[in-house]
N, C-alpha and C. Protein backbone atom coordinates (compact mmCIF):
# COMPACT_ATOMS: atom_id res chain seq x y z
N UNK A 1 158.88 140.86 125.69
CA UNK A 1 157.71 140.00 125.86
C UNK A 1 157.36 139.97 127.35
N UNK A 2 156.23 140.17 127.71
CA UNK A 2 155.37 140.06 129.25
C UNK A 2 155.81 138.54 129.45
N UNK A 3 155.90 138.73 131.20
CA UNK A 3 155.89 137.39 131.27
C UNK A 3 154.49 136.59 131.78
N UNK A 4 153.52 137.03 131.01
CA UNK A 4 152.15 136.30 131.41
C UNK A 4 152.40 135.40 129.90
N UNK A 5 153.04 135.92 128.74
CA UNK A 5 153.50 135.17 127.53
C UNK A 5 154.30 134.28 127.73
N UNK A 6 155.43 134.75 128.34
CA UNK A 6 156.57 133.86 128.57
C UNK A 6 156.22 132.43 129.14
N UNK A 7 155.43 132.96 130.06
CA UNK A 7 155.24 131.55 131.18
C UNK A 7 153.94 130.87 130.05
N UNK A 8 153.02 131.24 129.81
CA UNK A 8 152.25 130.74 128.51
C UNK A 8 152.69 129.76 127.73
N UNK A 9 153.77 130.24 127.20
CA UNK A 9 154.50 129.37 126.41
C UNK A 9 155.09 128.23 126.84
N UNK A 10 155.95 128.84 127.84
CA UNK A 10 156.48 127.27 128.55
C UNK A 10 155.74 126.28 129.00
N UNK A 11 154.23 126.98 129.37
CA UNK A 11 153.23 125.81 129.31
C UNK A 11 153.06 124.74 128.67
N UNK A 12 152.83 125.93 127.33
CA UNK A 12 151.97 125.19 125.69
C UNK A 12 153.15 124.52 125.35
N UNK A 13 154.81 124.49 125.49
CA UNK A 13 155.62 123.57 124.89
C UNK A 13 155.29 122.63 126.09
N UNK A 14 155.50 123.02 127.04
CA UNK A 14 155.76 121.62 127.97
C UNK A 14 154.86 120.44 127.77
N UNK A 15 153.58 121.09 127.69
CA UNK A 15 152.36 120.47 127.41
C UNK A 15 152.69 119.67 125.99
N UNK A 16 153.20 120.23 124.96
CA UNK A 16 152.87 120.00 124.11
C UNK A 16 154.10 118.57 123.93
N UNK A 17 155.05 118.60 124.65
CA UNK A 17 156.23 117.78 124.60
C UNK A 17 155.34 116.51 124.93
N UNK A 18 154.16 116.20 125.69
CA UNK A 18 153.43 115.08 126.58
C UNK A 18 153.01 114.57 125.24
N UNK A 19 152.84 114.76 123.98
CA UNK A 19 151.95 114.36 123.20
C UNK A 19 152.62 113.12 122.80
N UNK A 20 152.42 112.20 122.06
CA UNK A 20 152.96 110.93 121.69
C UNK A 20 153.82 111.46 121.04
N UNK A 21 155.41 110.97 120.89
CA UNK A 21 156.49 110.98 120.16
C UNK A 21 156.78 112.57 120.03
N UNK A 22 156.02 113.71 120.63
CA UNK A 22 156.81 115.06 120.69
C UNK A 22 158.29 114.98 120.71
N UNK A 23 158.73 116.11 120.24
CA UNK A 23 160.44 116.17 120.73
C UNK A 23 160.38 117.94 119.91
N UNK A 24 161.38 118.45 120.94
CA UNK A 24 161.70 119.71 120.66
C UNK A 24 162.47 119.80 119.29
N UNK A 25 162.27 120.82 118.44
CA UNK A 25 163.08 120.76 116.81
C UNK A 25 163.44 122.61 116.72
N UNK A 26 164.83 122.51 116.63
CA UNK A 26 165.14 124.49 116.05
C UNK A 26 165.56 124.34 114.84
N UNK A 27 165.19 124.48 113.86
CA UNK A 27 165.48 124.35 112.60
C UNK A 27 166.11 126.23 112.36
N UNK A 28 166.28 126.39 113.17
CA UNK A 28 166.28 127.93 112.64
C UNK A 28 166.91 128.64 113.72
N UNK A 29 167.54 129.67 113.86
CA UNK A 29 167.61 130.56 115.39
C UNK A 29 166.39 131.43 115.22
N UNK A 30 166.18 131.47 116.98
CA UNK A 30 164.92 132.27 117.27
C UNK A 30 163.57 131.28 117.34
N UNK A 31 164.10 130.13 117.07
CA UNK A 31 162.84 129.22 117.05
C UNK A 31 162.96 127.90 117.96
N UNK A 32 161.94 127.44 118.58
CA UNK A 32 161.71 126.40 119.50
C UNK A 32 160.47 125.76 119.18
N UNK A 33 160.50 124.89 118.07
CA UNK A 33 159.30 124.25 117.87
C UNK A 33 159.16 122.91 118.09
N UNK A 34 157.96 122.35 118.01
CA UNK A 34 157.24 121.53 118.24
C UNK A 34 156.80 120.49 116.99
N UNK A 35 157.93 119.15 117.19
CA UNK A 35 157.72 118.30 115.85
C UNK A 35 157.34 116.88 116.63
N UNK A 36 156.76 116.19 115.19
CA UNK A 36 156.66 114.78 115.85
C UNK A 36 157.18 113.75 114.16
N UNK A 37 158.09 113.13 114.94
CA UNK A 37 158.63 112.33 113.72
C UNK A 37 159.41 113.52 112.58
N UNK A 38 159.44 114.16 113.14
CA UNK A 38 160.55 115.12 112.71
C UNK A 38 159.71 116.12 111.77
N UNK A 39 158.36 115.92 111.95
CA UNK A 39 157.57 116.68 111.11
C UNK A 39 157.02 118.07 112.19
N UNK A 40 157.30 119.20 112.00
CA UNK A 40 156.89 120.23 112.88
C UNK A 40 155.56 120.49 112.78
N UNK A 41 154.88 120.01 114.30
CA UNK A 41 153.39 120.58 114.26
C UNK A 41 152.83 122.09 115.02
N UNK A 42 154.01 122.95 115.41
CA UNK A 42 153.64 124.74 116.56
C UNK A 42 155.11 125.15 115.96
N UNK A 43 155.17 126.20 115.74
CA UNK A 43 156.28 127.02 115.37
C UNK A 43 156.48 127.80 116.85
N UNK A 44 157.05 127.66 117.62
CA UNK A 44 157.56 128.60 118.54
C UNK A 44 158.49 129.58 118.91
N UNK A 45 158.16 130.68 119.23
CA UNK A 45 159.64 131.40 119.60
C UNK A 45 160.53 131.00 120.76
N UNK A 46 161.57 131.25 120.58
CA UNK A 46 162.65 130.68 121.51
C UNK A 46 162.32 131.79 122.87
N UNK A 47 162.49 131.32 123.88
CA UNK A 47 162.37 132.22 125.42
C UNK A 47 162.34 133.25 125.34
N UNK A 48 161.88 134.26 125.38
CA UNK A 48 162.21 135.38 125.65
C UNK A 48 161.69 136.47 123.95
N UNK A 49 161.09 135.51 122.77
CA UNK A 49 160.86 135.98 121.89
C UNK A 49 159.67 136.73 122.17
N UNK A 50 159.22 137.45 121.06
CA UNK A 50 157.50 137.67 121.15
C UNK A 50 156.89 136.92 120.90
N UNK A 51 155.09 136.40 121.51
CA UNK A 51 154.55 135.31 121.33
C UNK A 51 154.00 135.17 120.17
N UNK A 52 154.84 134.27 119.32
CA UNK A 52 153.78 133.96 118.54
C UNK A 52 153.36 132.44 118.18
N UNK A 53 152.84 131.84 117.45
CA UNK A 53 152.40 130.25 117.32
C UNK A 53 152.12 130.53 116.07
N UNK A 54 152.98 129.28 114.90
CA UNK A 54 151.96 128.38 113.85
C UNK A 54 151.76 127.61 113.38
N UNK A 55 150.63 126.88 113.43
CA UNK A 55 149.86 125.77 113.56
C UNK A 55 149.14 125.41 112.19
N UNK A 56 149.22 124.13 111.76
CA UNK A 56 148.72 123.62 111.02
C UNK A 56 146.94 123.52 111.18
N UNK A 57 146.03 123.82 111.19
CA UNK A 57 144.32 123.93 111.24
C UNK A 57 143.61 123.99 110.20
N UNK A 58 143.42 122.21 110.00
CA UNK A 58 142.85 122.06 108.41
C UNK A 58 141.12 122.38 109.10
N UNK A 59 140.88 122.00 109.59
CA UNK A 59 139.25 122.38 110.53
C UNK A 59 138.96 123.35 111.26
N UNK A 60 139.59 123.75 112.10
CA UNK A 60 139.38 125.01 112.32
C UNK A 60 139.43 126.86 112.17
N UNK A 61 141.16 126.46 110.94
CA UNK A 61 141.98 127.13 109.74
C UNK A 61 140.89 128.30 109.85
N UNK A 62 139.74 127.98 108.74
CA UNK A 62 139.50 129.37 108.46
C UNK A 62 138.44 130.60 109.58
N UNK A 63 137.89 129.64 109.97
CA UNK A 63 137.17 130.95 111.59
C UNK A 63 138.51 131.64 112.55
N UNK A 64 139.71 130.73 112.53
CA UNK A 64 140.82 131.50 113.34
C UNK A 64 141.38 132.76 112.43
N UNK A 65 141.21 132.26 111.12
CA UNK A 65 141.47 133.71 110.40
C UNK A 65 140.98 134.56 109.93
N UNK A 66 139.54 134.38 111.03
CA UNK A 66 138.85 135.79 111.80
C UNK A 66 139.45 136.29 112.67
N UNK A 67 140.31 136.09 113.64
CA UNK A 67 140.64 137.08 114.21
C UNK A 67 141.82 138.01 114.02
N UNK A 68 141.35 139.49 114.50
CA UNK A 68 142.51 140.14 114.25
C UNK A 68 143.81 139.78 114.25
N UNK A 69 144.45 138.94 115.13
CA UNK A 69 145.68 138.65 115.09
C UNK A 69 146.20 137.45 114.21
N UNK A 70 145.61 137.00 113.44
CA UNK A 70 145.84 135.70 112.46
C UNK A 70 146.32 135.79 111.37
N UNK A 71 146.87 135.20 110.39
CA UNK A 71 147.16 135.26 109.29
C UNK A 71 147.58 133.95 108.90
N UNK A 72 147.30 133.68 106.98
CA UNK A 72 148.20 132.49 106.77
C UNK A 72 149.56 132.59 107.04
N UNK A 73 150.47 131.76 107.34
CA UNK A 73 151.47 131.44 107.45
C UNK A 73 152.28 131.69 106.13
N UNK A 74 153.37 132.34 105.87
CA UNK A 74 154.16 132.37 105.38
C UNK A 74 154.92 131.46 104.43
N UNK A 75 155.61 131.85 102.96
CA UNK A 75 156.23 130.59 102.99
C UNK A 75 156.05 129.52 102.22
N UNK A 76 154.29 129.66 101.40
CA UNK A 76 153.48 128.76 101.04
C UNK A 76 152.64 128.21 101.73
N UNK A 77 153.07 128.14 102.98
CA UNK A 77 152.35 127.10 104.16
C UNK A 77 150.68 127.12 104.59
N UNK A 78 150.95 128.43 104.54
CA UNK A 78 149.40 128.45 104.36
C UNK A 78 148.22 128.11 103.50
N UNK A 79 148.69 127.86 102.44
CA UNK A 79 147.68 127.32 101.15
C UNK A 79 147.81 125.49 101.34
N UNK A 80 148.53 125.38 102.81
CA UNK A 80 148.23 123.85 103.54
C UNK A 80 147.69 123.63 104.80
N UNK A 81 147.28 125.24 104.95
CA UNK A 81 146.28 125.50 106.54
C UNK A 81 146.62 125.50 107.41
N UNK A 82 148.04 126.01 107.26
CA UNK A 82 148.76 127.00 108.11
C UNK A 82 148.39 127.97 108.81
N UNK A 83 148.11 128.42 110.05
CA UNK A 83 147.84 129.68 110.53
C UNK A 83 149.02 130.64 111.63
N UNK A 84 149.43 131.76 111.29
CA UNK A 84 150.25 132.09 112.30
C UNK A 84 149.82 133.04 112.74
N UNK A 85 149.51 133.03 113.97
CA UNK A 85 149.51 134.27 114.99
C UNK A 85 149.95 134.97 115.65
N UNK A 86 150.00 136.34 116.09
CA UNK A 86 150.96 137.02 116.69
C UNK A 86 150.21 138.35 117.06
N UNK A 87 149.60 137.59 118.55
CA UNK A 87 148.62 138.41 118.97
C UNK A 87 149.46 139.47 120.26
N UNK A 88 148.80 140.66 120.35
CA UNK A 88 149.23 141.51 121.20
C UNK A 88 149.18 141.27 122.78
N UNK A 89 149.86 141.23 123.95
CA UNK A 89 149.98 140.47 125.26
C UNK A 89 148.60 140.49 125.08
N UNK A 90 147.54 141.41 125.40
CA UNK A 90 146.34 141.58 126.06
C UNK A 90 145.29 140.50 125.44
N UNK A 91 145.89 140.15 123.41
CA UNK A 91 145.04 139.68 122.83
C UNK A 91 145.27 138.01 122.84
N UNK A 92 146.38 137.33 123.22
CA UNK A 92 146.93 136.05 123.69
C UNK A 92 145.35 135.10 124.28
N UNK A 93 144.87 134.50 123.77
CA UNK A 93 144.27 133.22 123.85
C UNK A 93 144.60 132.82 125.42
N UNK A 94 143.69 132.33 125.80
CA UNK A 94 143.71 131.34 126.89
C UNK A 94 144.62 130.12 126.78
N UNK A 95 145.20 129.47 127.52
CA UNK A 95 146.07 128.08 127.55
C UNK A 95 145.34 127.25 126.95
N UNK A 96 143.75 126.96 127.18
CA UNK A 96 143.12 125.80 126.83
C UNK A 96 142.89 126.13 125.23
N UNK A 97 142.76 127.06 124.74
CA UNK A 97 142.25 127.47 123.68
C UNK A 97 143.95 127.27 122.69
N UNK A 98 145.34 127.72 123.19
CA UNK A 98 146.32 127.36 122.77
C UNK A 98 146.45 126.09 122.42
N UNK A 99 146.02 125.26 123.57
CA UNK A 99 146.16 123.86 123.39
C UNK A 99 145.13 123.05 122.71
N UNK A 100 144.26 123.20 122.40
CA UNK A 100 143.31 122.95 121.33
C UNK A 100 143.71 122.75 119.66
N UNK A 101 144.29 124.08 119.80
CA UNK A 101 145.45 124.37 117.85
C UNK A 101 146.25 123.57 118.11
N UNK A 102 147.13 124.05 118.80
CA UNK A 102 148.19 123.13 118.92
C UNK A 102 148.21 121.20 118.55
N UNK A 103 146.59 120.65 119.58
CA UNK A 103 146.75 119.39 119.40
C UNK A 103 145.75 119.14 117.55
N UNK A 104 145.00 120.11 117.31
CA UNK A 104 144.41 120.10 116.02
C UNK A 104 145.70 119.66 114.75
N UNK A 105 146.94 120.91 115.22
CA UNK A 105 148.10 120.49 114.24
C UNK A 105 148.69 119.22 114.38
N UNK A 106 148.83 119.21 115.40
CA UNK A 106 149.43 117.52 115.92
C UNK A 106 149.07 116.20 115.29
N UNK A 107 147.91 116.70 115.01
CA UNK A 107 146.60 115.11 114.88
C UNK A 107 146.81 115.67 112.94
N UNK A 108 146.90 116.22 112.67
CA UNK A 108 147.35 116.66 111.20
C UNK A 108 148.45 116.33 110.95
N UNK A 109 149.75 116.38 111.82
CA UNK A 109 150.79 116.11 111.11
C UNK A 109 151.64 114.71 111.62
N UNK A 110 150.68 114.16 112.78
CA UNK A 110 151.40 112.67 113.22
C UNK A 110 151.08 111.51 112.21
N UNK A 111 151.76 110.80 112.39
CA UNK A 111 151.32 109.31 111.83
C UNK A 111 150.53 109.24 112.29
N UNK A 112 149.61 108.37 111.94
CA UNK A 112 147.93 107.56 112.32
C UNK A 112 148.30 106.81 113.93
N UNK A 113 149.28 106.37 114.00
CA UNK A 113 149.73 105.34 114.75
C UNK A 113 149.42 106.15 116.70
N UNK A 114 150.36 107.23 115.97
CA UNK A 114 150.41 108.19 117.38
C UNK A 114 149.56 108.60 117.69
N UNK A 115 148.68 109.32 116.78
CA UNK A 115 147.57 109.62 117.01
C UNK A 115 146.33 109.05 117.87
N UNK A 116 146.35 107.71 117.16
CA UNK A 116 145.56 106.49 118.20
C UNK A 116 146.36 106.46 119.44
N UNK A 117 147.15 106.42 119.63
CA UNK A 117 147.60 106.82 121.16
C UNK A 117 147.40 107.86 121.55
N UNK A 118 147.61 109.05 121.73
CA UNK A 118 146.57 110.00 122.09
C UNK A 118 145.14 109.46 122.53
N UNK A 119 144.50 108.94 121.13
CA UNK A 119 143.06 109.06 121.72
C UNK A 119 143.05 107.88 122.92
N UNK A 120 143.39 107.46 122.94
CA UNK A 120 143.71 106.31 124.18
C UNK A 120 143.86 106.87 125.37
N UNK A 121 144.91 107.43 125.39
CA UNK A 121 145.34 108.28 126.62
C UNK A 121 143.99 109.60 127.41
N UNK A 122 143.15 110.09 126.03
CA UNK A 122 142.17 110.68 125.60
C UNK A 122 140.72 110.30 126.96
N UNK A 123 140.71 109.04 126.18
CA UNK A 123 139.21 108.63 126.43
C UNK A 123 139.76 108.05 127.98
């Protein structure tokens, strides 16, 4: 994996740890994801994996799986608007555009509670 991915990532988790009640979850080896209340909202690869992300996107779900690098998620998950990606270095999304899915899944899979915190923090 390039490290224009690598460092990407450590962004989009770090970032993503700021969200209300984040906490890092490996349910698996090879994985470093992103749960809240123990519910996983970014599937991540562990350091040094290839980049990929998947994200829960009940609203934005189906235009992302226009692009070449998209697919439902595996698993079943996707027939709950799942999307996983696993785009080529060159084809990797912008940070802001990472962090967009990312907080789309978030706001899908938090309690109501957290969520309103966010938008607080938000506005």
């Amino acid at each position: 994996m390039g490290t224009k991915s690598e460092s990407l990532l450590r962004e989009l988790r770090a970032w993503g740890l700021t969200l209300p009640g984040a906490h890092s979850k490996s349910p698996w080896p090879d994985h470093d994801d992103l749960a809240v209340k123990d519910k996983t909202f970014a599937y991540l690869p562990k350091a040094g994996g290839d980049f990929t992300l998947s994200v829960k996107l009940p609203y934005t779900g189906s235009a992302v799986l226009d692009l070449p690098y998209a697919a439902p998620t595996g698993y079943g998950l996707g027939k709950s608007g799942w999307v996983s990606l696993s785009p080529s270095d060159e084809e990797i999304p912008p940070l802001d555009q990472l962090k967009e899915w990312v907080e789309e899944s978030y706001r899908a899979q938090a309690p109501r509670k957290l969520v309103k915190e966010l938008d607080a923090h938000v506005e």
